[in-house]
C-alpha atoms as a PDB file:
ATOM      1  CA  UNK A   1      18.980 105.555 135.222  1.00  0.00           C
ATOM      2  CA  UNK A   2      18.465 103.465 138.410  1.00  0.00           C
ATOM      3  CA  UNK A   3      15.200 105.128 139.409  1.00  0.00           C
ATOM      4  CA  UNK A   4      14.280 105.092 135.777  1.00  0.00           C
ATOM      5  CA  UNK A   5      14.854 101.153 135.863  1.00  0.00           C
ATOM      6  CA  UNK A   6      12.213 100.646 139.068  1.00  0.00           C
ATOM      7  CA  UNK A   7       9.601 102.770 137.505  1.00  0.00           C
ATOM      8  CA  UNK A   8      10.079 100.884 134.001  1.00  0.00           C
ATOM      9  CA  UNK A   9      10.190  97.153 136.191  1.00  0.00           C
ATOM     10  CA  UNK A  10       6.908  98.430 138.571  1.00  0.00           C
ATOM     11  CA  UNK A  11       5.606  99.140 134.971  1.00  0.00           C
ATOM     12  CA  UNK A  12       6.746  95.972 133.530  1.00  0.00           C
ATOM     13  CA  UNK A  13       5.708  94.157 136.212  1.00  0.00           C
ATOM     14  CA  UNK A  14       1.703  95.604 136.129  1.00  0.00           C
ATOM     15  CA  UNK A  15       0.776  96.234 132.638  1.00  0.00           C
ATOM     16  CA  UNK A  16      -1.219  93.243 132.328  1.00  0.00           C
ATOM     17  CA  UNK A  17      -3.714  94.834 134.549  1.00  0.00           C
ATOM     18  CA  UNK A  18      -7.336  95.768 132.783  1.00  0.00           C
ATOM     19  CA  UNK A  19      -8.641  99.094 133.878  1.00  0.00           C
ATOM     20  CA  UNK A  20     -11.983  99.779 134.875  1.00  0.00           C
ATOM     21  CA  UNK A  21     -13.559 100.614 132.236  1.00  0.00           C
ATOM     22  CA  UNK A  22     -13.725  97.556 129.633  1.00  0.00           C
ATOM     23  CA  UNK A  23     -13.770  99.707 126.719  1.00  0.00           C
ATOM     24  CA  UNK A  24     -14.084 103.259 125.454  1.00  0.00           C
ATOM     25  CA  UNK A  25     -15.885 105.659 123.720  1.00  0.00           C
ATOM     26  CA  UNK A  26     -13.332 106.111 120.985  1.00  0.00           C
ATOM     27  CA  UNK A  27     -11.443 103.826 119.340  1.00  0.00           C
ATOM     28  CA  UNK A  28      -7.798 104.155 119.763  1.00  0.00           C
ATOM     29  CA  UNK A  29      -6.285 104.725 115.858  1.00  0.00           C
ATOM     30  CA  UNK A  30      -4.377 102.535 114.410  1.00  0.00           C
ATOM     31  CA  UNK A  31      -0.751 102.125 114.413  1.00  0.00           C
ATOM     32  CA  UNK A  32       1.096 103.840 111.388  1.00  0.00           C
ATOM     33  CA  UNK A  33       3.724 102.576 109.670  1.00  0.00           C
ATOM     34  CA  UNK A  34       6.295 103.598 111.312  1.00  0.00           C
ATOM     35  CA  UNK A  35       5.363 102.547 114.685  1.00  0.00           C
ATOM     36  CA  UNK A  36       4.867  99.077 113.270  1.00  0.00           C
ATOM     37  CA  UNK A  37       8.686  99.288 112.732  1.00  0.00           C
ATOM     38  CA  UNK A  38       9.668 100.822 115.860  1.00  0.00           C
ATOM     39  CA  UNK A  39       7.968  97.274 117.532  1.00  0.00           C
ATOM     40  CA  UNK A  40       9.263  94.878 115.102  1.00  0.00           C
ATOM     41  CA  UNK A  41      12.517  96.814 115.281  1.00  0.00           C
ATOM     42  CA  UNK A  42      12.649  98.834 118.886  1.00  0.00           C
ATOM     43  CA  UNK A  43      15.380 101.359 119.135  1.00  0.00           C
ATOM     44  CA  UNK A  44      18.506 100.312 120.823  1.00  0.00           C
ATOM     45  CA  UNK A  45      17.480 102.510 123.639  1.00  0.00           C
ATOM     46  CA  UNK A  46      14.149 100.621 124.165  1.00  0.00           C
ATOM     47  CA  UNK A  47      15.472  97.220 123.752  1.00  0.00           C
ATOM     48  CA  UNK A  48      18.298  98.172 125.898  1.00  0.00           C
ATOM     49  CA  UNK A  49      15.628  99.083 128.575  1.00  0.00           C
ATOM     50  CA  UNK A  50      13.392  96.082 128.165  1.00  0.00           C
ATOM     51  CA  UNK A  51      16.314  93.565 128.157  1.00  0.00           C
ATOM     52  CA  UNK A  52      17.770  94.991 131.291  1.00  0.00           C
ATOM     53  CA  UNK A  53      14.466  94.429 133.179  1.00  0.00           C
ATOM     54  CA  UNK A  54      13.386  90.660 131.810  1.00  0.00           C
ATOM     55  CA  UNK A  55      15.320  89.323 133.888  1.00  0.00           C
ATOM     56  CA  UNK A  56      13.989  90.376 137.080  1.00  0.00           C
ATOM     57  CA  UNK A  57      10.519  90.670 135.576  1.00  0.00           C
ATOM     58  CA  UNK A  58      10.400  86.769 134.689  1.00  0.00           C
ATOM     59  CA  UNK A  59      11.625  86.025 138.218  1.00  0.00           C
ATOM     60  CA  UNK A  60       9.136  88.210 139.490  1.00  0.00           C
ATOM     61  CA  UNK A  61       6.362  86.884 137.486  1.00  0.00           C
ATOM     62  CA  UNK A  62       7.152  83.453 137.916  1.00  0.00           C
ATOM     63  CA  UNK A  63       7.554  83.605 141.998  1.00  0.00           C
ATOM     64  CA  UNK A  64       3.743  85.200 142.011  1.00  0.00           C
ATOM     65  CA  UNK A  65       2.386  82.742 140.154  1.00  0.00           C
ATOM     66  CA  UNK A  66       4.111  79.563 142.107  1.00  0.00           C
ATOM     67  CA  UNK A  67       2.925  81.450 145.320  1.00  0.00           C
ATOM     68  CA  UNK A  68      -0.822  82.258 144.127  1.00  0.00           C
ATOM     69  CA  UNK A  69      -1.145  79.010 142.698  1.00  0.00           C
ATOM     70  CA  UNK A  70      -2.787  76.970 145.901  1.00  0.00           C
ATOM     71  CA  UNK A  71      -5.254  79.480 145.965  1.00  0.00           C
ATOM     72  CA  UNK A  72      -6.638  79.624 142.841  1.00  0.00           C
ATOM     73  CA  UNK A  73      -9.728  77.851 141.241  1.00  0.00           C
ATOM     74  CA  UNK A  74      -9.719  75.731 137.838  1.00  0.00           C
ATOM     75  CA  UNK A  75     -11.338  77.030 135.033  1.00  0.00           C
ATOM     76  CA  UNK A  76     -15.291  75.592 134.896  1.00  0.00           C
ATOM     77  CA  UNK A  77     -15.977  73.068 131.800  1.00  0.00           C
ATOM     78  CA  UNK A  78     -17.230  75.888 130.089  1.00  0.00           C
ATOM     79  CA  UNK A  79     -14.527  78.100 130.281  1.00  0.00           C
ATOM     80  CA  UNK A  80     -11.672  75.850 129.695  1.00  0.00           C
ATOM     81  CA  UNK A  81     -13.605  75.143 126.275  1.00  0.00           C
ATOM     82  CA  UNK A  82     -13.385  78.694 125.490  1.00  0.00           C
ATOM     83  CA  UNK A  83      -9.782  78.669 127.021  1.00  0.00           C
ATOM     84  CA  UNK A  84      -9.155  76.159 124.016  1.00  0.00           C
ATOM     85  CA  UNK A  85     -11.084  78.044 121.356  1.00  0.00           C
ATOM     86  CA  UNK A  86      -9.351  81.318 122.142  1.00  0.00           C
ATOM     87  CA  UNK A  87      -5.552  79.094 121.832  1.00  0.00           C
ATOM     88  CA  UNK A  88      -4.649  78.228 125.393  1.00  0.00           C
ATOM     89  CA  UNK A  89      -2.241  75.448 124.985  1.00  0.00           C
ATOM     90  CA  UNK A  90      -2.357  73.898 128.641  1.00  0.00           C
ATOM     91  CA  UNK A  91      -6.217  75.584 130.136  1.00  0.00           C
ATOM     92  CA  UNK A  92      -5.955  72.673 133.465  1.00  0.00           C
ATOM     93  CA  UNK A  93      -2.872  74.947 134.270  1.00  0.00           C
ATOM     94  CA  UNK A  94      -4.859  78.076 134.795  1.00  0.00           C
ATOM     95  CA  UNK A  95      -5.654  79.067 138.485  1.00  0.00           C
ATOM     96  CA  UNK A  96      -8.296  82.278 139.281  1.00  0.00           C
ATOM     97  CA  UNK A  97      -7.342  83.790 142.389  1.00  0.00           C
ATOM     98  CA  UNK A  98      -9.648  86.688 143.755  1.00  0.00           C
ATOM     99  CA  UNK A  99      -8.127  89.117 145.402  1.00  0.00           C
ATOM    100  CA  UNK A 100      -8.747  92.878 147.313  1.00  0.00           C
ATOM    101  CA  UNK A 101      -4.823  93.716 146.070  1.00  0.00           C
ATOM    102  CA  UNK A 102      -2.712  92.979 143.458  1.00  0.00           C
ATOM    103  CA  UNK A 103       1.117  92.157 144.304  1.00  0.00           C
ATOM    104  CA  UNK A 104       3.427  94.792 143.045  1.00  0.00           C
ATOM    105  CA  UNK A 105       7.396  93.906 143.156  1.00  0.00           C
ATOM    106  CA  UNK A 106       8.213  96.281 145.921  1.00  0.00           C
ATOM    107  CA  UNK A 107       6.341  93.884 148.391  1.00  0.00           C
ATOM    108  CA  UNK A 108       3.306  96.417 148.525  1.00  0.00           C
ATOM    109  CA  UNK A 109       0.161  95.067 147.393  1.00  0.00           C
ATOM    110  CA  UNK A 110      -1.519  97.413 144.825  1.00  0.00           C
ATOM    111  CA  UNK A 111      -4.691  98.871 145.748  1.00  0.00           C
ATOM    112  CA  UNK A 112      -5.207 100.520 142.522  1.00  0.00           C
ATOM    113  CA  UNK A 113      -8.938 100.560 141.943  1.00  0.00           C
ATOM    114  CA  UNK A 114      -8.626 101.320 138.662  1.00  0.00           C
ATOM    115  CA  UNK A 115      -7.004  97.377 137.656  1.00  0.00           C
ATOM    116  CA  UNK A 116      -9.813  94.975 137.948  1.00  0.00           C
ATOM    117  CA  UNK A 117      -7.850  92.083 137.032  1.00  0.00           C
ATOM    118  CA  UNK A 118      -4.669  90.875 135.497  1.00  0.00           C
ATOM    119  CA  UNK A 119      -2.823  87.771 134.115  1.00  0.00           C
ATOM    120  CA  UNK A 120       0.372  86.588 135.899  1.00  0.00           C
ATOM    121  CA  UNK A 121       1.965  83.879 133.798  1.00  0.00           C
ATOM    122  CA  UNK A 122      -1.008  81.244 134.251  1.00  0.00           C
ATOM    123  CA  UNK A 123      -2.864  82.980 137.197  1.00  0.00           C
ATOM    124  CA  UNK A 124      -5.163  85.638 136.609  1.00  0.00           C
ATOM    125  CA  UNK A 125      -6.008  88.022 139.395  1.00  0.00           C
ATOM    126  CA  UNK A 126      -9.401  89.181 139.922  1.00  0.00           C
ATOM    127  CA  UNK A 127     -10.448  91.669 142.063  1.00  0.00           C
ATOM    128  CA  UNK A 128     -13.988  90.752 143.821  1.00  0.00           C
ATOM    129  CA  UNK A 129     -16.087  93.456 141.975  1.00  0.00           C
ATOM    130  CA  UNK A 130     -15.433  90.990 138.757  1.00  0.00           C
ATOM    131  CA  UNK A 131     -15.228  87.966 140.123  1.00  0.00           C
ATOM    132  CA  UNK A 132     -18.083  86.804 138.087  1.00  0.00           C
ATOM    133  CA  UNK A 133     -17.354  88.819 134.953  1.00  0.00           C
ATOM    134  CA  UNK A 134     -16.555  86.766 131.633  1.00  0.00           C
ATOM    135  CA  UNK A 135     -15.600  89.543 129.840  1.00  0.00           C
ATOM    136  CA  UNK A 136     -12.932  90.211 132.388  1.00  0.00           C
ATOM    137  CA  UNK A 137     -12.114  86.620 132.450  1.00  0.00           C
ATOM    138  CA  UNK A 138     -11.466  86.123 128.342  1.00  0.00           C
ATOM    139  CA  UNK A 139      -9.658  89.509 128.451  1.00  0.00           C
ATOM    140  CA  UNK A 140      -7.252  87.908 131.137  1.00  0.00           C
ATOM    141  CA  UNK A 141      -7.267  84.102 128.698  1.00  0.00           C
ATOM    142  CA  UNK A 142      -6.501  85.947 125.423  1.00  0.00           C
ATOM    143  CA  UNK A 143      -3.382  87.757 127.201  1.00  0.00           C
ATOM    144  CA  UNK A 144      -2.209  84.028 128.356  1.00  0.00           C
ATOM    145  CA  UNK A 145      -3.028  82.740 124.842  1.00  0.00           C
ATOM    146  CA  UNK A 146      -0.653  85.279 123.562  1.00  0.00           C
ATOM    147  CA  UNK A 147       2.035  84.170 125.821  1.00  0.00           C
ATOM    148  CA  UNK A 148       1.478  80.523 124.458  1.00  0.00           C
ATOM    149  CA  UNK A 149       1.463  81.229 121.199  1.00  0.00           C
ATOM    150  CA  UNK A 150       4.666  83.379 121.552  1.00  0.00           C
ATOM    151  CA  UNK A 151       6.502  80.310 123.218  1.00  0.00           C
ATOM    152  CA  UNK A 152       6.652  81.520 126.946  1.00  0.00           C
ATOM    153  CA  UNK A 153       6.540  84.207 129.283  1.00  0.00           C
ATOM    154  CA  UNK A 154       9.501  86.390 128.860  1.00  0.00           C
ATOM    155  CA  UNK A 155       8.930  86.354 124.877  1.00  0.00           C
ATOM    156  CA  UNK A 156       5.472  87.558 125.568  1.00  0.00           C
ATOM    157  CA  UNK A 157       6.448  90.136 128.311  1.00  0.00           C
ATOM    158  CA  UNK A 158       9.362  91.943 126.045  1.00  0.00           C
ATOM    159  CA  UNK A 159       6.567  92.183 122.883  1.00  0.00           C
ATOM    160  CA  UNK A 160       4.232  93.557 125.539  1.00  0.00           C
ATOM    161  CA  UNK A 161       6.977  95.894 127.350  1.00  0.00           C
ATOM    162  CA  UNK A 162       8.316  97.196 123.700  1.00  0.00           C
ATOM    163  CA  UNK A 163       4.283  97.786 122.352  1.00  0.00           C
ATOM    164  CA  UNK A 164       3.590  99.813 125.838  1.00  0.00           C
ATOM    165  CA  UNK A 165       6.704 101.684 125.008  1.00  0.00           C
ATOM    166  CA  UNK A 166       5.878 102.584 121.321  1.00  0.00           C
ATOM    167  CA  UNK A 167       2.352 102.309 121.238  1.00  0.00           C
ATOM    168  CA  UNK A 168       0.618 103.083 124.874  1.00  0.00           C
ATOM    169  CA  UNK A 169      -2.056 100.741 126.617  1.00  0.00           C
ATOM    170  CA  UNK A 170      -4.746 101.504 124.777  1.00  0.00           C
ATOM    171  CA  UNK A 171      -3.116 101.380 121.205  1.00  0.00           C
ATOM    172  CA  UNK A 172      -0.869  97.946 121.776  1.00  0.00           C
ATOM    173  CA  UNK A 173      -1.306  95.315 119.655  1.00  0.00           C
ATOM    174  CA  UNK A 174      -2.040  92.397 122.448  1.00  0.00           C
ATOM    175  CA  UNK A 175      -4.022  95.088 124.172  1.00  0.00           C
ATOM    176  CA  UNK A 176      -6.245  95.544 121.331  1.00  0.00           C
ATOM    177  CA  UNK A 177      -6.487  91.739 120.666  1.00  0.00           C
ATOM    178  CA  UNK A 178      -7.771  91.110 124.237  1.00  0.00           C
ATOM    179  CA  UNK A 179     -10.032  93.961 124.229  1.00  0.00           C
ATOM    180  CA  UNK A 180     -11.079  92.523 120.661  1.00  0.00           C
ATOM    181  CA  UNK A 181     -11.804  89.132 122.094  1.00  0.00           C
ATOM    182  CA  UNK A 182     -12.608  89.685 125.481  1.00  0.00           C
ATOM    183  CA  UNK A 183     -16.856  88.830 124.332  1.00  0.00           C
ATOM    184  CA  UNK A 184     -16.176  85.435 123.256  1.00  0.00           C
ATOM    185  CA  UNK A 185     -16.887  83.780 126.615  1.00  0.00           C
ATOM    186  CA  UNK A 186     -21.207  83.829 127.377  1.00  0.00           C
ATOM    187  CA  UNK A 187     -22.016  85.761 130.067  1.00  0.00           C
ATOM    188  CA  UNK A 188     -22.861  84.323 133.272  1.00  0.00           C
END
């Protein structure tokens, strides 16, 4: 169960990353009705899991973002507008930080070339090859829209942690918002 428990965290702790490829060729189907009831009402198994791990996961979360947070940029005029328009509560709060590697909670920076960016609380991570990428960008403001409109970070990361569970990336509800949304900023 312990080694379980890191993977699940390291996996907690990374799935807000976007993958290389913005979208794909198929379109993932649609949840059926009995997944929608294994979210809204996770097995005591999976909320067991998810509940063990908040904990650390907020901590974690929370210490990246305090220590990224010098180094980011504000959002441009423009894109705290859209910040607004896609319901981000507090968009003067939100610091880009560019970056060759991710943090991962072991201490190791990820060099996974296959996550171009992800949102840490109210830092998003970019890796250089998207610096100037708006989709990437909105994809990264709807996920910390969702968090505001849930009321916080760890409500956000246990709806996120059980969908990943039931559902899979590509087939989770917030997933599918962001990659639904992720246009609504102009290009560059």
């Amino acid at each position: 169960m312990v080694c379980n428990l890191k993977v699940t965290f390291k996996f907690i702790c990374s799935f807000l990353s976007i993958p290389l490829l913005l979208s794909s060729c198929s379109t993932p189907s649609n949840p059926t009705a009995k997944e929608l009831h294994l979210i809204s009402h996770p097995s005591y198994h999976t909320l067991h899991k998810v509940n063990a791990l908040m904990p650390r996961a907020v901590k974690w979360y929370s210490d990246v973002e305090k220590s990224l947070r010098s180094q980011g940029r504000a959002l441009t005029k423009a894109e705290t507008v859209e910040a607004k328009s896609l319901g981000v509560k507090m968009p003067d709060l939100i610091r880009v930080v560019v970056l060759d590697k991710f943090p991962e909670p072991d201490k190791h920076a990820s060099g996974d070339h296959f996550e171009g960016a992800r949102a840490m609380g109210n830092i998003i991570m970019i890796k250089p090859r998207h610096k100037n990428d708006s989709t990437v960008l909105c994809h990264e403001l709807v996920h910390i829209a969702q968090k505001d409109r849930m009321g916080g970070l760890k409500e956000f990361l246990k709806q996120y942690a059980i969908e990943r569970e039931v559902l899979g990336y590509s087939r989770s509800l917030l997933e599918t918002e962001a990659y639904a949304l992720q246009h609504e900023i102009p290009s560059n």
